[in-house]
C-alpha atoms as a PDB file:
ATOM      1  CA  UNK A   1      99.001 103.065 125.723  1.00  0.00           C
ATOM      2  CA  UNK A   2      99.741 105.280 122.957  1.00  0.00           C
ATOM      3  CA  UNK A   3     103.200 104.087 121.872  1.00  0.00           C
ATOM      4  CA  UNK A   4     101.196 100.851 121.928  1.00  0.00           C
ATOM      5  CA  UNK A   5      98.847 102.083 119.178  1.00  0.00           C
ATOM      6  CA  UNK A   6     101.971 103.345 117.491  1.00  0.00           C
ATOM      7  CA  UNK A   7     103.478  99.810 117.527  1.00  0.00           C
ATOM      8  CA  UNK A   8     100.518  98.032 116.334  1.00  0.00           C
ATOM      9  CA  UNK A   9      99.577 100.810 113.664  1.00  0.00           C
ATOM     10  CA  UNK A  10     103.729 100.002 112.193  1.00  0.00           C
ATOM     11  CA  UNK A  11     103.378  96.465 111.976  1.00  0.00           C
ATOM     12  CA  UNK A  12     100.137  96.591 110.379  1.00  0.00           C
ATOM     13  CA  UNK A  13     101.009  99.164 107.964  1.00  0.00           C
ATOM     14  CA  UNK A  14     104.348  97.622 107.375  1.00  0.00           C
ATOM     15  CA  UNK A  15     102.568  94.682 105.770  1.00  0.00           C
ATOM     16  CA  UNK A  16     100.684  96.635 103.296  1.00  0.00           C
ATOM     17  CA  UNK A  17     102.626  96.052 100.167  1.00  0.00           C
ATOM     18  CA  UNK A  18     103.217  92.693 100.846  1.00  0.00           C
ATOM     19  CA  UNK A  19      99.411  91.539 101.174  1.00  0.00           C
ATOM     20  CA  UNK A  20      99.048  94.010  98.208  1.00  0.00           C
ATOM     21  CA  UNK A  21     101.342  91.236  96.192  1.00  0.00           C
ATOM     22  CA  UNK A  22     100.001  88.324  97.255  1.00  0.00           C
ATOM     23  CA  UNK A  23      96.380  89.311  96.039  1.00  0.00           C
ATOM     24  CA  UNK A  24      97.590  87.328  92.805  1.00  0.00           C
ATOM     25  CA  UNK A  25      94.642  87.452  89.999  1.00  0.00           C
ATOM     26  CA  UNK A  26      93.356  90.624  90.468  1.00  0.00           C
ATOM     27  CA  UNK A  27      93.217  94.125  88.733  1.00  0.00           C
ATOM     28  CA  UNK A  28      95.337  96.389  90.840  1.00  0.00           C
ATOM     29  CA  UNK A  29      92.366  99.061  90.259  1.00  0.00           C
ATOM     30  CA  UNK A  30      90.067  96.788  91.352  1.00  0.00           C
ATOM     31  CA  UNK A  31      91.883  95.509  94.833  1.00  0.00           C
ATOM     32  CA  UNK A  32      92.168  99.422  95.455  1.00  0.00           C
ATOM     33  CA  UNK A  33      88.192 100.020  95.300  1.00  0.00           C
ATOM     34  CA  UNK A  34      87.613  96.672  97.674  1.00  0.00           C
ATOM     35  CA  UNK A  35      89.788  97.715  99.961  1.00  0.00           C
ATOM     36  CA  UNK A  36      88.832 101.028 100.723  1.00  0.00           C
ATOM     37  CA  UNK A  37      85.020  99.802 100.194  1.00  0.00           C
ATOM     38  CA  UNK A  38      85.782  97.895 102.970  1.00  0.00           C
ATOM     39  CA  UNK A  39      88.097 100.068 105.031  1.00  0.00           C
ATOM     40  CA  UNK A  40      85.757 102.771 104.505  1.00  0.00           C
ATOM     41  CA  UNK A  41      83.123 100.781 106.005  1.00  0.00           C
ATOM     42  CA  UNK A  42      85.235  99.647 109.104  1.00  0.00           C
ATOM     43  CA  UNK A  43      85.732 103.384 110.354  1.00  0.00           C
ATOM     44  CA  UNK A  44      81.895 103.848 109.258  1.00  0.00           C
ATOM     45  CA  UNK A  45      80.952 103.392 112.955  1.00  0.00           C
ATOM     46  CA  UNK A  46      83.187 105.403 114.720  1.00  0.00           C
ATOM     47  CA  UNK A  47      82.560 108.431 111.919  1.00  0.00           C
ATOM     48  CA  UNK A  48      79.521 108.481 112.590  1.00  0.00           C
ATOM     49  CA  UNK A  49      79.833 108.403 116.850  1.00  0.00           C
ATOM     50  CA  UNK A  50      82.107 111.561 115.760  1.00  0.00           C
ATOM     51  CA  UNK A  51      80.050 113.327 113.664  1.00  0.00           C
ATOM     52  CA  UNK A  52      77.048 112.944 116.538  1.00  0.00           C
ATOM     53  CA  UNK A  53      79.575 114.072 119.381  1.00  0.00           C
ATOM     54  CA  UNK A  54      80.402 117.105 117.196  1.00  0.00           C
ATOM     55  CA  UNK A  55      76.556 117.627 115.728  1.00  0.00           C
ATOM     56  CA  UNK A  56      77.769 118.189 111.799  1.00  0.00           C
ATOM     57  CA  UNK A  57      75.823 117.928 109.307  1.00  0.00           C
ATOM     58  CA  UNK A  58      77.619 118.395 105.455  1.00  0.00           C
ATOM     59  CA  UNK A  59      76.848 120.899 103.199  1.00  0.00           C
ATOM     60  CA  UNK A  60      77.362 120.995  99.719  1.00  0.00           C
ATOM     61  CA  UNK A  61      80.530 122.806  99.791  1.00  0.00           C
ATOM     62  CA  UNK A  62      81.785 119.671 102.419  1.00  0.00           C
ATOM     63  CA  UNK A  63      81.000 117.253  99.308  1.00  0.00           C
ATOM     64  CA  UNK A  64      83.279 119.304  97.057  1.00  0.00           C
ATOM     65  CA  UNK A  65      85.817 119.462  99.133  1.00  0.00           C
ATOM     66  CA  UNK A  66      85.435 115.290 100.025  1.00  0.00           C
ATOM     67  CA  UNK A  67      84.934 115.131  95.762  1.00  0.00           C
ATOM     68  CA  UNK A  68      88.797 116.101  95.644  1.00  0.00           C
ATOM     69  CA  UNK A  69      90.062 114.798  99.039  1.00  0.00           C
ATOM     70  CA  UNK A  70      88.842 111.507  97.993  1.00  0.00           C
ATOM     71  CA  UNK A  71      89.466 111.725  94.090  1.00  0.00           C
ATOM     72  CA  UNK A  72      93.419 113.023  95.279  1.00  0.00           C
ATOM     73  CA  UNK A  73      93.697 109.850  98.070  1.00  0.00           C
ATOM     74  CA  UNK A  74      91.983 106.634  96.759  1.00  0.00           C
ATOM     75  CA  UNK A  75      91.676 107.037  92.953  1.00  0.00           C
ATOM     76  CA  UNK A  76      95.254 108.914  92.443  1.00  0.00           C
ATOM     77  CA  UNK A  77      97.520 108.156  94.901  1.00  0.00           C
ATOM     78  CA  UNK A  78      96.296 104.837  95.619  1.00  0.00           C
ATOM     79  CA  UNK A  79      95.489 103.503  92.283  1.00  0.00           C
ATOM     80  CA  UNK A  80      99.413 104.318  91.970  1.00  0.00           C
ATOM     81  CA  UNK A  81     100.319 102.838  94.700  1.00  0.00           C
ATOM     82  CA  UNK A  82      98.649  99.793  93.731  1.00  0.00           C
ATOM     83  CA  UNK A  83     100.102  99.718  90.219  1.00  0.00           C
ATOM     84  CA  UNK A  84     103.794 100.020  91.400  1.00  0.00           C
ATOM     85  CA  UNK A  85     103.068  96.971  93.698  1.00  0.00           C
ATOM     86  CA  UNK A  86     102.730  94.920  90.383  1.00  0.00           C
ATOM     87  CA  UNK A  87     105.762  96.695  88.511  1.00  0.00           C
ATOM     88  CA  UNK A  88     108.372  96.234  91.276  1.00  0.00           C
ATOM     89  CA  UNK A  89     108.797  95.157  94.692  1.00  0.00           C
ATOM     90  CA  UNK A  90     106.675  95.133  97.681  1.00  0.00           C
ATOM     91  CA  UNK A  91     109.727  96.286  99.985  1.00  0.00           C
ATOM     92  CA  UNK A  92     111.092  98.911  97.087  1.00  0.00           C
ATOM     93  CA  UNK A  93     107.220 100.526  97.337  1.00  0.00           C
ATOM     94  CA  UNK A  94     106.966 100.434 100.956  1.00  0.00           C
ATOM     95  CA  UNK A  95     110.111 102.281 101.559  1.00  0.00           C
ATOM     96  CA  UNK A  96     109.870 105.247  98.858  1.00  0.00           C
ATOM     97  CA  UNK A  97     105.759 105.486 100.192  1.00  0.00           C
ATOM     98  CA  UNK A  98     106.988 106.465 103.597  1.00  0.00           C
ATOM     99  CA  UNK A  99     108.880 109.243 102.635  1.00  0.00           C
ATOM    100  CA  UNK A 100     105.523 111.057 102.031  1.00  0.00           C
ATOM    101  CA  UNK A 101     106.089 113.237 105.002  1.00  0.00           C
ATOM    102  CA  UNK A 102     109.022 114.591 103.739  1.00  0.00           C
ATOM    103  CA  UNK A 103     107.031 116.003 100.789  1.00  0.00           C
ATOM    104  CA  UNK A 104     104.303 116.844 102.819  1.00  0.00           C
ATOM    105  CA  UNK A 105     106.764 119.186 104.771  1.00  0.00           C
ATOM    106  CA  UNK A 106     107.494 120.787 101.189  1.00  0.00           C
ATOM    107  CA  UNK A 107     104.361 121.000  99.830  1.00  0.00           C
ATOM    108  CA  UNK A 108     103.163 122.821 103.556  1.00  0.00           C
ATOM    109  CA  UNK A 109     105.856 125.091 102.931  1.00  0.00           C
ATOM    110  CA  UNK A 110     104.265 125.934  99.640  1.00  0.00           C
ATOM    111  CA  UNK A 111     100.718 126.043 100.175  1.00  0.00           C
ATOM    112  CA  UNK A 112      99.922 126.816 103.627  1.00  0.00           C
ATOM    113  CA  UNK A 113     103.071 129.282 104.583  1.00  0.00           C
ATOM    114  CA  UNK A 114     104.244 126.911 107.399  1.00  0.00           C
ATOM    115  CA  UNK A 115     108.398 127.679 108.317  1.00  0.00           C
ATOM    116  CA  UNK A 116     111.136 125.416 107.426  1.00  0.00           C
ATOM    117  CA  UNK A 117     113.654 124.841 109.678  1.00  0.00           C
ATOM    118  CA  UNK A 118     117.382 123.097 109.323  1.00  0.00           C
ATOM    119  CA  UNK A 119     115.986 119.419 110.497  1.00  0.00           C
ATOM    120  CA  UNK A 120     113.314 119.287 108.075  1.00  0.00           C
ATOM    121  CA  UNK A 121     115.736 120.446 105.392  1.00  0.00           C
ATOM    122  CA  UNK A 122     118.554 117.976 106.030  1.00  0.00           C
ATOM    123  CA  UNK A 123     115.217 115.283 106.175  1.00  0.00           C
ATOM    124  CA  UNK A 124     114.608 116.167 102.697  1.00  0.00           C
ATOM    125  CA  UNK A 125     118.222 115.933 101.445  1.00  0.00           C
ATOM    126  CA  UNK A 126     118.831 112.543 102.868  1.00  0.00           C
ATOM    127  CA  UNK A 127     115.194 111.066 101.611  1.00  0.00           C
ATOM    128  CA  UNK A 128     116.125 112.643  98.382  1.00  0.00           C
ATOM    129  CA  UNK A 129     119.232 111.018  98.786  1.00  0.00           C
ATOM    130  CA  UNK A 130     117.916 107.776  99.860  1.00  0.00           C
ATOM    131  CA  UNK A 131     115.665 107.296  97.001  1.00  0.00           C
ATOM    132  CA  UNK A 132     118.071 108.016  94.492  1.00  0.00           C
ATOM    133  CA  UNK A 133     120.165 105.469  95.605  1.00  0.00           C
ATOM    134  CA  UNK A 134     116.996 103.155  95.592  1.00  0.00           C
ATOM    135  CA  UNK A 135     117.032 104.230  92.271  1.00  0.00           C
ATOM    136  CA  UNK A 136     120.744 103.246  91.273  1.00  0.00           C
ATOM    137  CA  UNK A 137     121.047 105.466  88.717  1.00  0.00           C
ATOM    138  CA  UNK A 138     124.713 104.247  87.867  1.00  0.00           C
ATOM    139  CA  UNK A 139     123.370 100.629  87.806  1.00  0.00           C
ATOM    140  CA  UNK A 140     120.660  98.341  85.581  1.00  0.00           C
ATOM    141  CA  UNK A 141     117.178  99.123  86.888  1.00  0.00           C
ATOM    142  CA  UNK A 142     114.450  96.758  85.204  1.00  0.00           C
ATOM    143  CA  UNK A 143     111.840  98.384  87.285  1.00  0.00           C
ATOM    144  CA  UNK A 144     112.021 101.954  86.696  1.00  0.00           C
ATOM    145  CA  UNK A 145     108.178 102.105  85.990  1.00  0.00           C
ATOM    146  CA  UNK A 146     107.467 100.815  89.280  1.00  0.00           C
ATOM    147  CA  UNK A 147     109.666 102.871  91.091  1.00  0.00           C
ATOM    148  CA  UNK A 148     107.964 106.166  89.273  1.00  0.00           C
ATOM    149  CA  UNK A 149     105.050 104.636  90.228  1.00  0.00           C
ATOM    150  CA  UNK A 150     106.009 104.690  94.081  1.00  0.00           C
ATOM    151  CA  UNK A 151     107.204 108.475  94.127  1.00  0.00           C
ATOM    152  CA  UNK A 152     104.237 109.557  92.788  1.00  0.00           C
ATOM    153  CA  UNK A 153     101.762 107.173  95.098  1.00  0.00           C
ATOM    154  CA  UNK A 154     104.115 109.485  97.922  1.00  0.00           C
ATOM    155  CA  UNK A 155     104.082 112.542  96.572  1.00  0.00           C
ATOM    156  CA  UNK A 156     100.109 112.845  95.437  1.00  0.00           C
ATOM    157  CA  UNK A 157      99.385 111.569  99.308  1.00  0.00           C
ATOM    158  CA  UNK A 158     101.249 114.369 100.375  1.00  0.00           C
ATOM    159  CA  UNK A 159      99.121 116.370  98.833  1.00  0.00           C
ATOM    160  CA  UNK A 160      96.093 114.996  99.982  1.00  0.00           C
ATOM    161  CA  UNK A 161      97.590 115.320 103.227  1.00  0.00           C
ATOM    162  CA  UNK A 162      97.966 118.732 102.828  1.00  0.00           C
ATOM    163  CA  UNK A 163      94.400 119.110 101.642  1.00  0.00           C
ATOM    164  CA  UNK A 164      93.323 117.377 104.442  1.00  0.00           C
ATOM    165  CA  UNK A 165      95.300 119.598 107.181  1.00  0.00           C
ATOM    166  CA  UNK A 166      92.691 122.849 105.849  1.00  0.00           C
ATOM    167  CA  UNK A 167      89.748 121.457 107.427  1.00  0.00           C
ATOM    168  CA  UNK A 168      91.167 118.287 109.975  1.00  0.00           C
ATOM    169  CA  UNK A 169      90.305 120.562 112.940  1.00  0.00           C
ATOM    170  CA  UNK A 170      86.699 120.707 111.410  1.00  0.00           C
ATOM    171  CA  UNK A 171      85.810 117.360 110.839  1.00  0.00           C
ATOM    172  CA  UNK A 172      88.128 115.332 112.754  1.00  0.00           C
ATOM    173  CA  UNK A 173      90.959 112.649 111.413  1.00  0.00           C
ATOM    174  CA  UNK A 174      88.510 109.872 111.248  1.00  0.00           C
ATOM    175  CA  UNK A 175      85.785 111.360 109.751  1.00  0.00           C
ATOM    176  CA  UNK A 176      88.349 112.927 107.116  1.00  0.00           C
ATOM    177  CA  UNK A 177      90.104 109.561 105.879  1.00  0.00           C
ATOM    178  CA  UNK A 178      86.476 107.737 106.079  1.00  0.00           C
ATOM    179  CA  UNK A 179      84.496 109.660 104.139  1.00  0.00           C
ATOM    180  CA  UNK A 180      87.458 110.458 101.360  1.00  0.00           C
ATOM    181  CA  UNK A 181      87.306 106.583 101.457  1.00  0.00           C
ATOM    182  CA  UNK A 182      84.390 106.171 100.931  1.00  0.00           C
ATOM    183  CA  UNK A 183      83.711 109.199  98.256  1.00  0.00           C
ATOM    184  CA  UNK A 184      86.467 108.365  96.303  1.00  0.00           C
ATOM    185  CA  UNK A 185      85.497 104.560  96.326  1.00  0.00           C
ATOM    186  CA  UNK A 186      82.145 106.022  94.603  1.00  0.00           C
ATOM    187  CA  UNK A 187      84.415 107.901  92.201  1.00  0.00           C
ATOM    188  CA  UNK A 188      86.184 104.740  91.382  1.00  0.00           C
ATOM    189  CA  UNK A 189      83.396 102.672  91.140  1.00  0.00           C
ATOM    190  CA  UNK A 190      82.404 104.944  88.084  1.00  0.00           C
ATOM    191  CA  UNK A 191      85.308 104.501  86.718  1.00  0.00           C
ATOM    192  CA  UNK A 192      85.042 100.493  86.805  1.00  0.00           C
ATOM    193  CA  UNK A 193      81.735 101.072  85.375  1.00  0.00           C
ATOM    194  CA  UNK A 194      83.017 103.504  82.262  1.00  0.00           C
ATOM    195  CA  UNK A 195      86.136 100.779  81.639  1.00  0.00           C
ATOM    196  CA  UNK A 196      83.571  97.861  80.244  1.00  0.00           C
ATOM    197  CA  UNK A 197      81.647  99.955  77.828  1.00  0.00           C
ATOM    198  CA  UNK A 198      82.576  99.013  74.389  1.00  0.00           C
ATOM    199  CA  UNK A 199      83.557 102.642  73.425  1.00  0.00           C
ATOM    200  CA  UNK A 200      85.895 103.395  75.839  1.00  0.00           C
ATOM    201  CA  UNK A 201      87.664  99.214  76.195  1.00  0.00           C
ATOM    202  CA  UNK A 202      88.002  99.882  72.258  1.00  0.00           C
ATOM    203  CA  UNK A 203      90.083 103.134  72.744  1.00  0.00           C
ATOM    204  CA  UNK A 204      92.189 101.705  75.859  1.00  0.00           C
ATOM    205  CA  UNK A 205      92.971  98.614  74.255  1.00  0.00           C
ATOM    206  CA  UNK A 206      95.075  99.353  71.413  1.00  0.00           C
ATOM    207  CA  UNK A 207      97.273 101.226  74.196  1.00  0.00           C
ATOM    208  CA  UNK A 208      98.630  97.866  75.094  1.00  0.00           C
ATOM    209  CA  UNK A 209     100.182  99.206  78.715  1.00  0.00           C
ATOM    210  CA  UNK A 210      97.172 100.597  80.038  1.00  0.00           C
ATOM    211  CA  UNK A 211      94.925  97.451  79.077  1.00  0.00           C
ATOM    212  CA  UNK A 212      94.780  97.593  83.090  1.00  0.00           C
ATOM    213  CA  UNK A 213      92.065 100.328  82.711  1.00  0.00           C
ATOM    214  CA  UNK A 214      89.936  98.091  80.318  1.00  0.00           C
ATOM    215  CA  UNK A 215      86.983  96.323  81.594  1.00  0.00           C
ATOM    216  CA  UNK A 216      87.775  96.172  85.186  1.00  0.00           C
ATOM    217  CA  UNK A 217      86.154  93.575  87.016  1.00  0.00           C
ATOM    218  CA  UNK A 218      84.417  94.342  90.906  1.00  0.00           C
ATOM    219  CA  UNK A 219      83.428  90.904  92.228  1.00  0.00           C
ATOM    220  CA  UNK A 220      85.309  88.868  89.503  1.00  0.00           C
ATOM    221  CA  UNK A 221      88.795  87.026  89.705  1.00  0.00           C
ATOM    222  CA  UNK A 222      88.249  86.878  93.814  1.00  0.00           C
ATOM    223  CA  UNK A 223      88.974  83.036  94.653  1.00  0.00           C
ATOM    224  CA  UNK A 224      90.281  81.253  97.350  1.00  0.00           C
ATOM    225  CA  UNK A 225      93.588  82.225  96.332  1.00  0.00           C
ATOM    226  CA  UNK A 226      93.291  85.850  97.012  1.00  0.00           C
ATOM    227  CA  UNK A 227      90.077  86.207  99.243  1.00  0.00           C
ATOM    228  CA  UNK A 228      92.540  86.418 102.089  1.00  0.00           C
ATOM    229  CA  UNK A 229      94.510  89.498 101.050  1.00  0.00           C
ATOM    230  CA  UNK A 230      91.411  91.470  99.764  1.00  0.00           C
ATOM    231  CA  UNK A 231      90.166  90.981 103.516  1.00  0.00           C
ATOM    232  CA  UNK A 232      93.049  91.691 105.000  1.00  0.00           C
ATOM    233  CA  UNK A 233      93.942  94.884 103.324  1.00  0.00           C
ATOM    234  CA  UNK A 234      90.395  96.287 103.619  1.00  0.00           C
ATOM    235  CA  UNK A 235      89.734  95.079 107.863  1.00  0.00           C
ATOM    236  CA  UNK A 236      93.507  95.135 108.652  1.00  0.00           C
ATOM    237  CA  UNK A 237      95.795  97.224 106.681  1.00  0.00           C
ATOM    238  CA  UNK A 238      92.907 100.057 105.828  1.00  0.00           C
ATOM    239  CA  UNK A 239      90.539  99.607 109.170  1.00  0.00           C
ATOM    240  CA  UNK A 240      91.962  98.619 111.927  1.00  0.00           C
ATOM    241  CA  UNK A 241      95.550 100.012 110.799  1.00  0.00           C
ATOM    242  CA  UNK A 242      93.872 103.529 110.090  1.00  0.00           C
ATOM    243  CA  UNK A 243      92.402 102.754 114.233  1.00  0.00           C
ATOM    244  CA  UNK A 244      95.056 102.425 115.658  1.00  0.00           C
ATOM    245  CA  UNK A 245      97.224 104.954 113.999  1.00  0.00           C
ATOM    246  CA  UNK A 246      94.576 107.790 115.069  1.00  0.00           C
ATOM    247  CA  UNK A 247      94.057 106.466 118.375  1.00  0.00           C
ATOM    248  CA  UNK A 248      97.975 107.117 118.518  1.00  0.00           C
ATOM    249  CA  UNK A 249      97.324 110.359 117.562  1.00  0.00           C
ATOM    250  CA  UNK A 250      94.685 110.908 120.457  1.00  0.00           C
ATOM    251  CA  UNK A 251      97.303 109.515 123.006  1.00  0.00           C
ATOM    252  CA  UNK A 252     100.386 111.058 121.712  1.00  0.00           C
ATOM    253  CA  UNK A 253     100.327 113.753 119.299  1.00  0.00           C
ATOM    254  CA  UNK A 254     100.201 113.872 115.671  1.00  0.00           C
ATOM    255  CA  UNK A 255     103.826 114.120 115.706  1.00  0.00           C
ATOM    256  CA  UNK A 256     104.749 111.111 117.518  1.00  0.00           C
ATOM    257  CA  UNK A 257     102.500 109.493 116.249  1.00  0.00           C
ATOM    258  CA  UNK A 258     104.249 109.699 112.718  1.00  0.00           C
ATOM    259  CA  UNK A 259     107.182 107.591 114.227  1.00  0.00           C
ATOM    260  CA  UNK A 260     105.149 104.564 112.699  1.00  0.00           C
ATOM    261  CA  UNK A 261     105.967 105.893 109.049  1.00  0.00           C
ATOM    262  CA  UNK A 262     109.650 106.076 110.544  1.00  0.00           C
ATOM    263  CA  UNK A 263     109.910 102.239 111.869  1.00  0.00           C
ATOM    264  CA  UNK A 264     108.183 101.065 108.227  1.00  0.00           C
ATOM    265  CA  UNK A 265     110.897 101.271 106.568  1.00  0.00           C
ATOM    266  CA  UNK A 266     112.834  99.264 108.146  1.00  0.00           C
ATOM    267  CA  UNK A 267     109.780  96.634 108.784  1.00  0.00           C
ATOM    268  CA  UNK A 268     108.707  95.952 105.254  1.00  0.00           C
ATOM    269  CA  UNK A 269     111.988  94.978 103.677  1.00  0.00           C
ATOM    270  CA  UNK A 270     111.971  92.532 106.429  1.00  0.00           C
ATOM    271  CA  UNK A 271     108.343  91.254 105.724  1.00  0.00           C
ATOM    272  CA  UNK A 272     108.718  91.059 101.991  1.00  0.00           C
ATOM    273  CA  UNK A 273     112.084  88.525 102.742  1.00  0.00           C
ATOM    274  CA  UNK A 274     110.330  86.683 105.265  1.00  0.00           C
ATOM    275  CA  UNK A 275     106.924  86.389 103.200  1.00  0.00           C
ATOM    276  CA  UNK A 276     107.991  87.405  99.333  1.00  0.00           C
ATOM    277  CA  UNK A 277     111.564  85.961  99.594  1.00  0.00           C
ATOM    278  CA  UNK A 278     112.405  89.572  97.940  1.00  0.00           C
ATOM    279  CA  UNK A 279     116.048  90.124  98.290  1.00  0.00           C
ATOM    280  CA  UNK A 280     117.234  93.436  99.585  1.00  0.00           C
ATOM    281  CA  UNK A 281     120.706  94.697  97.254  1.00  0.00           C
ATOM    282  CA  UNK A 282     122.958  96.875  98.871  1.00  0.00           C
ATOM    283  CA  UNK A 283     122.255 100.029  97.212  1.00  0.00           C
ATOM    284  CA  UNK A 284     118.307  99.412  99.010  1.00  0.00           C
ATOM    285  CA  UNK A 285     120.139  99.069 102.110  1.00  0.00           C
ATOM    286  CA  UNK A 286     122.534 101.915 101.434  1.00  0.00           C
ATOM    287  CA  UNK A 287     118.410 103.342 100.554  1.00  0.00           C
ATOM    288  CA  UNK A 288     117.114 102.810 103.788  1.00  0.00           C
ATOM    289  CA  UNK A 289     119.961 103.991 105.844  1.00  0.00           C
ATOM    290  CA  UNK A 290     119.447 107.322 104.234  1.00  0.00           C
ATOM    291  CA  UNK A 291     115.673 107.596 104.777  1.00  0.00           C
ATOM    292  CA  UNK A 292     115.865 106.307 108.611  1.00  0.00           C
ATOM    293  CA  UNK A 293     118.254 109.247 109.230  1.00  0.00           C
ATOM    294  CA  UNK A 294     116.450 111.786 107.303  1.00  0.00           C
ATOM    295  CA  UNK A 295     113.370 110.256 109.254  1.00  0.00           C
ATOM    296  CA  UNK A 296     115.604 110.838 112.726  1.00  0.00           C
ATOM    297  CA  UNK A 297     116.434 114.599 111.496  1.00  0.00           C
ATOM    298  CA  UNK A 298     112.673 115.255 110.402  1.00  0.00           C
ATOM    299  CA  UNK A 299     111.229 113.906 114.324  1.00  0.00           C
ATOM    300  CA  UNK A 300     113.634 115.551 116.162  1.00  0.00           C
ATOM    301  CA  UNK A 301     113.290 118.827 114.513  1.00  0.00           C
ATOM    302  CA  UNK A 302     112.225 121.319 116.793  1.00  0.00           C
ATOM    303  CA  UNK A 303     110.424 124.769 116.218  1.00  0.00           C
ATOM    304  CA  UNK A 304     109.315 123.879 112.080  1.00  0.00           C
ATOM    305  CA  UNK A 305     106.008 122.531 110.805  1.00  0.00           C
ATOM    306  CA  UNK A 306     103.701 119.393 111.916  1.00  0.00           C
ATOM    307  CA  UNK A 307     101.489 118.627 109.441  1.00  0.00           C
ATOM    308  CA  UNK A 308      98.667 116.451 110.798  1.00  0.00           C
ATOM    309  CA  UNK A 309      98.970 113.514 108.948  1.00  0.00           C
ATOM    310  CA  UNK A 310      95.889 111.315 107.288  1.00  0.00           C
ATOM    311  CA  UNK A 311      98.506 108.420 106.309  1.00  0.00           C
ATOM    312  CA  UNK A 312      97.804 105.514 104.236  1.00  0.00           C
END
């Protein structure tokens, strides 16, 4: 039943970008605070059936740490995430995003001691590789901003992921991603709040490129164009994907469970053709081909570190 959960958790994921895109009319800031308002509410439920099993009760040192486990997830590497969706494509973002393990590996190796071993260094290389020839650094790239965008959406969830490994054992994966949700949804919500006073729409404004961050809306621009998406992304993509994925987790292991960021890459580009019409050039293909096998060398690495994922 697990690899079943690992299936279903791919596809679902694997769609992500490509709903993200066809929420057409709305501020990328604000489809990031409605859907994890209402992912965050999905695993609301089963958090709390967790939290009973386990009796804990937060202290205030819990809401620090969910202050920057939830500032680090939904309002930074999120909020990128969302933005490169509107700067380039859906299938460009989807496969530089799922190299975040690889940088979780590295930042592991930094912060919390854990070995490297040859797989997970030859995994690095060929990401690395892969995503500079996403890049195409010898050819014209119109959407360098978006691709920037993406690494940093990867690498800043690495981090949280990181952050997230300290005290996973504690509170459990659910109760981790839902109350980071949820926390940094609050956090963002200020934000959306702060953008339409006068003071501080008069001092984004003249920025011109960051006119994104001025007066964002909450409830307004939703229409029957884009109601669909926003429901999608927050029940789907960010509840029931999130489900499944640690229900995978519960039936595997954390490790094979993180096939499902493996198989994405090579699911979205197919997605965004079927449902974008996005074409995929060669040097994305050439992209991909790197990343799979990187992917291959980080699973089958044996003896080197497992991060316990809290993926996207």
């Amino acid at each position: 039943m697990g690899y079943v959960f690992i299936i279903l958790a791919a596809v679902i994921f694997s769609t992500m970008e490509i709903v993200g895109k066809l929420a057409v009319g709305l501020n990328p800031l604000q489809l990031n605070f409605l859907r994890f308002l209402i992912g965050g509410l999905i695993l609301f439920p089963p958090t709390i059936k967790a939290m009973r099993n386990k009796k804990m009760k937060f202290k205030k040192d819990d809401l620090y740490y969910f202050l920057g486990t939830g500032f680090l997830c939904v309002v930074l590497s999120m909020s990128l995430f969302q933005l490169a969706i509107t700067f380039t494509k859906a299938s460009t973002v989807a496969i530089i995003f799922s190299t975040n393990p690889v940088f979780t590996v590295m930042f592991a190796y930094l912060f919390l001691k854990e070995d490297l071993n040859r797989g997970t260094i030859i995994s690095i290389i060929l990401s690395l590789v892969g995503i500079v020839c996403i890049l195409n650094p010898f050819g014209t790239v119109s959407d360098v901003k978006g691709i920037v965008l993406s690494i940093l959406a990867a690498v800043t969830f690495s981090l949280y992921s990181v952050v997230g490994k300290l005290r996973s054992e504690k509170y459990g994966s659910i109760t981790l991603n839902c109350v980071s949700f949820l926390v940094g949804d609050i956090i963002m919500l200020v934000i959306i709040l702060l953008s339409n006073l006068p003071v501080v729409s008069s001092i984004i404004n003249p920025k011109g490129g960051l006119s994104f961050m001025s007066h964002i809306p909450i409830i307004y621009g939703i229409s029957a164009a884009n109601i669909i998406p926003v429901i999608f992304l927050g029940i789907v993509v960010t509840g029931l994907g999130y489900m499944f994925y640690f229900m995978a987790m519960d039936e595997t292991s954390a490790t094979t469970a993180s096939i499902v960021f493996f198989i994405k890459p090579a699911l979205a580009p197919i997605f965004a053709l079927i449902a974008l019409s996005e074409k995929i050039p060669m040097n994305t293909v050439i992209g991909i081909c790197f990343i799979l096998i990187g992917s291959y060398f980080s699973f089958t690495a044996k003896g080197g570190t497992r991060v316990e994922e809290v993926e996207s």
